[in-house]
PDB file of N, CA and C in Angstrom:
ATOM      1  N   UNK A   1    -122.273 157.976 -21.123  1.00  0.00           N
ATOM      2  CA  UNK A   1    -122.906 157.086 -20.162  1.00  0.00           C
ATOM      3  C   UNK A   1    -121.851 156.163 -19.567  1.00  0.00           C
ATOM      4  N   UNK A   2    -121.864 156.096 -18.068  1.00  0.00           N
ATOM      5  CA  UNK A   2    -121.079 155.006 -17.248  1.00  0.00           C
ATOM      6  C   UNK A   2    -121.552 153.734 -18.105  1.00  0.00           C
ATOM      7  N   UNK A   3    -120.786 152.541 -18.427  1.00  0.00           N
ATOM      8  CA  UNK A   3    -121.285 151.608 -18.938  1.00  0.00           C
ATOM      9  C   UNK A   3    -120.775 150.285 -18.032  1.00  0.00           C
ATOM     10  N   UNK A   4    -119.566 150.775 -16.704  1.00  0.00           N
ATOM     11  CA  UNK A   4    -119.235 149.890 -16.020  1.00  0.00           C
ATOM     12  C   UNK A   4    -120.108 149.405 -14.719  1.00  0.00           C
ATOM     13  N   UNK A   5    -120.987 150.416 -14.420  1.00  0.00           N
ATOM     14  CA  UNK A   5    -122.044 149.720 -13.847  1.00  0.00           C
ATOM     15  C   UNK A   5    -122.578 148.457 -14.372  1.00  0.00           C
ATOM     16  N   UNK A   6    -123.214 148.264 -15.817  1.00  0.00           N
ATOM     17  CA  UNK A   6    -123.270 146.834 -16.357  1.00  0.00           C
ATOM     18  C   UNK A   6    -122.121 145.881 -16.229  1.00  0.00           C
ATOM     19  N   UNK A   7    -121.118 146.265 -16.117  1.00  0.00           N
ATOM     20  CA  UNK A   7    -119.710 145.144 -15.765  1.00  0.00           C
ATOM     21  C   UNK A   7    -119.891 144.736 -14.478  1.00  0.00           C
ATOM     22  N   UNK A   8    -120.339 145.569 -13.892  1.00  0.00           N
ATOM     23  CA  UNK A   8    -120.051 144.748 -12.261  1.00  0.00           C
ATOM     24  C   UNK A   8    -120.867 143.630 -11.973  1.00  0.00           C
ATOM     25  N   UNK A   9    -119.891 142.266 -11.963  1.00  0.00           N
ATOM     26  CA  UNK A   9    -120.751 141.535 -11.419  1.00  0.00           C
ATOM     27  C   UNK A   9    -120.792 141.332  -9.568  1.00  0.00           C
ATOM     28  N   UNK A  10    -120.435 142.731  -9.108  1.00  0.00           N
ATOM     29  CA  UNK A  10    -120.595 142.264  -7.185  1.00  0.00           C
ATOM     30  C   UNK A  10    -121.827 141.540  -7.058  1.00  0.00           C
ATOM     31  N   UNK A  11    -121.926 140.572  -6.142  1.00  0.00           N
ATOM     32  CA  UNK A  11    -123.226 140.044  -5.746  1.00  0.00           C
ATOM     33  C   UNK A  11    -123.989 139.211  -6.414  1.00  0.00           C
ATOM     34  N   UNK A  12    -123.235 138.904  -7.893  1.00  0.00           N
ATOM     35  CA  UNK A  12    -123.866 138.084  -8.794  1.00  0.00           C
ATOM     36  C   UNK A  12    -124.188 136.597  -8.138  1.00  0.00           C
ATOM     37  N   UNK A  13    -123.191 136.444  -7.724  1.00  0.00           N
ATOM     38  CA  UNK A  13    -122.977 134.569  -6.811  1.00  0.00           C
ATOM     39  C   UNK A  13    -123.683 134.782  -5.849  1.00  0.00           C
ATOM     40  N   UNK A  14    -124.188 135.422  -5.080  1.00  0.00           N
ATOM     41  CA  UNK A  14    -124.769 135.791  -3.930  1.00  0.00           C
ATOM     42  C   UNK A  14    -126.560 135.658  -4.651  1.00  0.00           C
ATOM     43  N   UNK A  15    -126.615 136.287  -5.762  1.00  0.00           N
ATOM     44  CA  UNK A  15    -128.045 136.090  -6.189  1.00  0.00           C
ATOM     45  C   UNK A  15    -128.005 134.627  -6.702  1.00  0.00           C
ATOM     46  N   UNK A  16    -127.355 134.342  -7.610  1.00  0.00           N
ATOM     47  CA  UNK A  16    -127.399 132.771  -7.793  1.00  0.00           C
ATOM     48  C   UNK A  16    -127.340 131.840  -6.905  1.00  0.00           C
ATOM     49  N   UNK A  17    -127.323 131.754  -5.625  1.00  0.00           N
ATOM     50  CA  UNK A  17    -127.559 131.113  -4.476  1.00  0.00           C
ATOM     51  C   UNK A  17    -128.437 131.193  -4.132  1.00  0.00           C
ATOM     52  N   UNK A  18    -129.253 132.728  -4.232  1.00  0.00           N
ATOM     53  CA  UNK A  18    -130.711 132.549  -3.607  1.00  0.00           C
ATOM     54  C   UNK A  18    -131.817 132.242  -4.946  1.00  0.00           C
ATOM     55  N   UNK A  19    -131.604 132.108  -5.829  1.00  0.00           N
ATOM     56  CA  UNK A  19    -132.348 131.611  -6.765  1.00  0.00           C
ATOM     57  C   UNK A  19    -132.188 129.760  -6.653  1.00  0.00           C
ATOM     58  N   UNK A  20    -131.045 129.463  -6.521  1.00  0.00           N
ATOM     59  CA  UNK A  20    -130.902 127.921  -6.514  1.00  0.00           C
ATOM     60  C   UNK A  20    -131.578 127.533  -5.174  1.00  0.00           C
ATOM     61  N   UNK A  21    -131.170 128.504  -4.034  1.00  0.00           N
ATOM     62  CA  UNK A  21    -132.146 127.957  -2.676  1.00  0.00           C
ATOM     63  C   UNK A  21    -133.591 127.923  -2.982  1.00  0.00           C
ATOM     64  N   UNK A  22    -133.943 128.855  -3.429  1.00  0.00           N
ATOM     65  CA  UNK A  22    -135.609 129.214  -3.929  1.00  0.00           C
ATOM     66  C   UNK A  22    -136.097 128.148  -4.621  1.00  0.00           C
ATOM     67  N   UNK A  23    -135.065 127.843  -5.507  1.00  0.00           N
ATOM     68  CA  UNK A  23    -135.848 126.589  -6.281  1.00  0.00           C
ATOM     69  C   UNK A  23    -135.974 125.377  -5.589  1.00  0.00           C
ATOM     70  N   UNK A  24    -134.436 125.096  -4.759  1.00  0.00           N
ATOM     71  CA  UNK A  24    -134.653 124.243  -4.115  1.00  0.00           C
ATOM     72  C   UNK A  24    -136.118 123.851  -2.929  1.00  0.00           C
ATOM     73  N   UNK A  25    -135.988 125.168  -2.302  1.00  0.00           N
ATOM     74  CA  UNK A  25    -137.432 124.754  -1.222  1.00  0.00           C
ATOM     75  C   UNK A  25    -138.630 124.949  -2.081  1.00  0.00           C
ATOM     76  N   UNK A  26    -138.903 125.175  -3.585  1.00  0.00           N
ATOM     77  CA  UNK A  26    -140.446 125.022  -4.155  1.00  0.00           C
ATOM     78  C   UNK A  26    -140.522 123.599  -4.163  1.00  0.00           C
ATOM     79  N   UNK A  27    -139.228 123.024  -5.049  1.00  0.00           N
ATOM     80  CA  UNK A  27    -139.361 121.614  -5.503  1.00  0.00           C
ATOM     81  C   UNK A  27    -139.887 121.071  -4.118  1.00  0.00           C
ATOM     82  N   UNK A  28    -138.885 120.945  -3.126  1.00  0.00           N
ATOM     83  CA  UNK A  28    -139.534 120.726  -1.420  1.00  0.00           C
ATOM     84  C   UNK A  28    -140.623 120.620  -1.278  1.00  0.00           C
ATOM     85  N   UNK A  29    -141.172 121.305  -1.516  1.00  0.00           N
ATOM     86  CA  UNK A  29    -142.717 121.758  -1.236  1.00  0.00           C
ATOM     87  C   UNK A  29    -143.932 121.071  -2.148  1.00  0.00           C
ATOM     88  N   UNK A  30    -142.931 120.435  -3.162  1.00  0.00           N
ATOM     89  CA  UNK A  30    -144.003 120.159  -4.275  1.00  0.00           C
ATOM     90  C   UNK A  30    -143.819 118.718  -4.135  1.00  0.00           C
ATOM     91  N   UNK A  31    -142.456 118.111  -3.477  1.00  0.00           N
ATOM     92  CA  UNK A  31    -142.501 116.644  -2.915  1.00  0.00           C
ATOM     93  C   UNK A  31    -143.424 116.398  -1.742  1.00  0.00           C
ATOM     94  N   UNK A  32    -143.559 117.188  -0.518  1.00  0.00           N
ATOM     95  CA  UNK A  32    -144.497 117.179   0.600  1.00  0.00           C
ATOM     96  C   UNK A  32    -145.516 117.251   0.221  1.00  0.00           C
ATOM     97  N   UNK A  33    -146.287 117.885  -0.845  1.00  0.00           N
ATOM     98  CA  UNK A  33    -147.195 117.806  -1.016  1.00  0.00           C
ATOM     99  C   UNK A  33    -147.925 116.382  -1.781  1.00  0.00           C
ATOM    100  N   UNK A  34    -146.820 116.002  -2.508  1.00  0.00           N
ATOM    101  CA  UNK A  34    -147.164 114.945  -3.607  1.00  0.00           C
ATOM    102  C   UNK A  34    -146.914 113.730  -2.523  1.00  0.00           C
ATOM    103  N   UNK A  35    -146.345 113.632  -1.602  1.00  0.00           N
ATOM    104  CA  UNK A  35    -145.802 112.846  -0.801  1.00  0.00           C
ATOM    105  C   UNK A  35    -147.078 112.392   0.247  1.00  0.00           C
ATOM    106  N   UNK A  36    -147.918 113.619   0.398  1.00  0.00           N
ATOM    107  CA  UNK A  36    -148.849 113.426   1.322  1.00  0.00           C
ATOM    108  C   UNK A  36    -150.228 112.932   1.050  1.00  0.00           C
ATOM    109  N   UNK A  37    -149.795 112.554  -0.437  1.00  0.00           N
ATOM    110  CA  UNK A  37    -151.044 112.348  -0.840  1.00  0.00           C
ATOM    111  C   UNK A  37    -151.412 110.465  -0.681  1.00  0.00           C
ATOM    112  N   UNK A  38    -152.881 109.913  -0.162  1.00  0.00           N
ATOM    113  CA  UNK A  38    -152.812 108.574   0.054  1.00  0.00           C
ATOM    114  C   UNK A  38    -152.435 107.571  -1.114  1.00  0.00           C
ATOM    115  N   UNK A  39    -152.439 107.771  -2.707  1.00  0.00           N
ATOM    116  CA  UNK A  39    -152.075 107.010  -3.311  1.00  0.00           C
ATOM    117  C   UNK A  39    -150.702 106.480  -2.907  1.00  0.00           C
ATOM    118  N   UNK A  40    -149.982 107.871  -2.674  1.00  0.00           N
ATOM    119  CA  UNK A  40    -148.505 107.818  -2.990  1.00  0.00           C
ATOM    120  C   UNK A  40    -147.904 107.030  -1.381  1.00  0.00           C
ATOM    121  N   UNK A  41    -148.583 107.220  -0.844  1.00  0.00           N
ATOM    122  CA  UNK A  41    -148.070 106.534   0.751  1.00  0.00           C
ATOM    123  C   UNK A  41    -148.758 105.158   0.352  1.00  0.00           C
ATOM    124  N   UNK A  42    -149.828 104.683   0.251  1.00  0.00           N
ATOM    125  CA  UNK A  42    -150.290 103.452  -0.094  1.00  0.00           C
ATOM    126  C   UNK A  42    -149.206 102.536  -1.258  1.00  0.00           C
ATOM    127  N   UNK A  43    -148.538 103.244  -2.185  1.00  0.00           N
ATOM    128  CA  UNK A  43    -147.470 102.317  -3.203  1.00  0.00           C
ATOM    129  C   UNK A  43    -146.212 102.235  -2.170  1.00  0.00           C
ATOM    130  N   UNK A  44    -145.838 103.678  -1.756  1.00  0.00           N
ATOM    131  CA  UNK A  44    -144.754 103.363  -1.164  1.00  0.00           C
ATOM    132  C   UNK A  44    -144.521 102.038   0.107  1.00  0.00           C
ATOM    133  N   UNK A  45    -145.907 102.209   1.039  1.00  0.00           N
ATOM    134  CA  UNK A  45    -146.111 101.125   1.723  1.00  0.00           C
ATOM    135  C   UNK A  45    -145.373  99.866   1.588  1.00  0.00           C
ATOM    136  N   UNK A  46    -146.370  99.524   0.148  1.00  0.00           N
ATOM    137  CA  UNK A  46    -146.345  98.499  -0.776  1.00  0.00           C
ATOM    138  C   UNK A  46    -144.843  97.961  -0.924  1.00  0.00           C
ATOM    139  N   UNK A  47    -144.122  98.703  -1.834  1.00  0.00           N
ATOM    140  CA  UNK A  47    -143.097  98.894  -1.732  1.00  0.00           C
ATOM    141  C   UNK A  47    -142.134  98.101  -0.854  1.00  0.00           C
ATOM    142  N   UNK A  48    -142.361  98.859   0.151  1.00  0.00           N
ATOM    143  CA  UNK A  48    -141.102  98.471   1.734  1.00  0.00           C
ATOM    144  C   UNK A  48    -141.763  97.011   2.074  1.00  0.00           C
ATOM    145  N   UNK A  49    -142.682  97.402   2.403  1.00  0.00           N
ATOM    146  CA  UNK A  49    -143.862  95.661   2.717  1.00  0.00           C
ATOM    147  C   UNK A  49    -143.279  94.958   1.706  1.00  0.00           C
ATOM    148  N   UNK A  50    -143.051  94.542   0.002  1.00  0.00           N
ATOM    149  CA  UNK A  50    -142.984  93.712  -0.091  1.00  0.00           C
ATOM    150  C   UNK A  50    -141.151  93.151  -0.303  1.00  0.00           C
ATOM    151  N   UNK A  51    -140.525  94.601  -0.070  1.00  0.00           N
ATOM    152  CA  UNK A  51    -139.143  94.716   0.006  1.00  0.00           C
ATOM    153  C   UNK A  51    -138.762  93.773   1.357  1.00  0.00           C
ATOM    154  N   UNK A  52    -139.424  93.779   2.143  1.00  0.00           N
ATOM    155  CA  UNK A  52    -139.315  93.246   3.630  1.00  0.00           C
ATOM    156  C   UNK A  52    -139.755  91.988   3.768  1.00  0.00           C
ATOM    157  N   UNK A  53    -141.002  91.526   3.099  1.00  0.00           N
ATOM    158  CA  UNK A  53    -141.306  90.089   3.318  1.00  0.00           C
ATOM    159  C   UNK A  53    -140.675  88.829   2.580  1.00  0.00           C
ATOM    160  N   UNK A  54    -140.349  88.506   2.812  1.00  0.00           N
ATOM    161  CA  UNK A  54    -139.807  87.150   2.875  1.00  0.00           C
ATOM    162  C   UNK A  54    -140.715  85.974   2.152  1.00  0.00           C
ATOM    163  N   UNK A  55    -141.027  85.917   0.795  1.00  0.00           N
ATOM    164  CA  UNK A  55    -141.324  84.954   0.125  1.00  0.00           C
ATOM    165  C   UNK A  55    -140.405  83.817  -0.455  1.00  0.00           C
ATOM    166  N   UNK A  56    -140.874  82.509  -0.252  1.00  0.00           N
ATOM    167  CA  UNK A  56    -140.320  81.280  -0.500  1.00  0.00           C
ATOM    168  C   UNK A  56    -140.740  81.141  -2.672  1.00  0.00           C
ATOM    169  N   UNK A  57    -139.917  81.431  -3.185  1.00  0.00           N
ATOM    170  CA  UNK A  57    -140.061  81.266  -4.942  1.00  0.00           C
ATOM    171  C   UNK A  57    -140.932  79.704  -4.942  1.00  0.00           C
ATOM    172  N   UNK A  58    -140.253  78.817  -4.251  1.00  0.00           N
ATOM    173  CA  UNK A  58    -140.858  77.311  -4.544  1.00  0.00           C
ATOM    174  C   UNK A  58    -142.114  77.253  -3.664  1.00  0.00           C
ATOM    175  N   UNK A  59    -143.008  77.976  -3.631  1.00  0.00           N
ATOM    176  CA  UNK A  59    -144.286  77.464  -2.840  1.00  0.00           C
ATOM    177  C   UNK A  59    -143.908  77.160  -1.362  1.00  0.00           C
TER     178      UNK A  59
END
């Protein structure tokens, strides 16, 4: 039996790129989704709003 067919890694880096892209656009997909949801826009709001306003500590 040829056993150097199992040695070859041609194309190995080429698949490990499209597995890391793949993962990359699920995760994507799983932020847009979580992203779109109103809790998560309502904190983030929150967030920037109170990052932005301008409160005096002494009353």
């Amino acid at each position: 039996m040829n056993y150097k067919i199992f040695l070859d890694e041609t194309g190995a880096s080429t698949a490990e790129y499209a597995i890391t892209t793949m993962a990359a656009v699920g995760f994507a997909g799983l932020l847009v989704v979580i992203m779109r949801s109103p809790e998560v826009k309502d904190l983030l709001f929150g967030l920037v709003k109170s990052a932005l306003t301008f409160s005096n500590p002494n009353g």
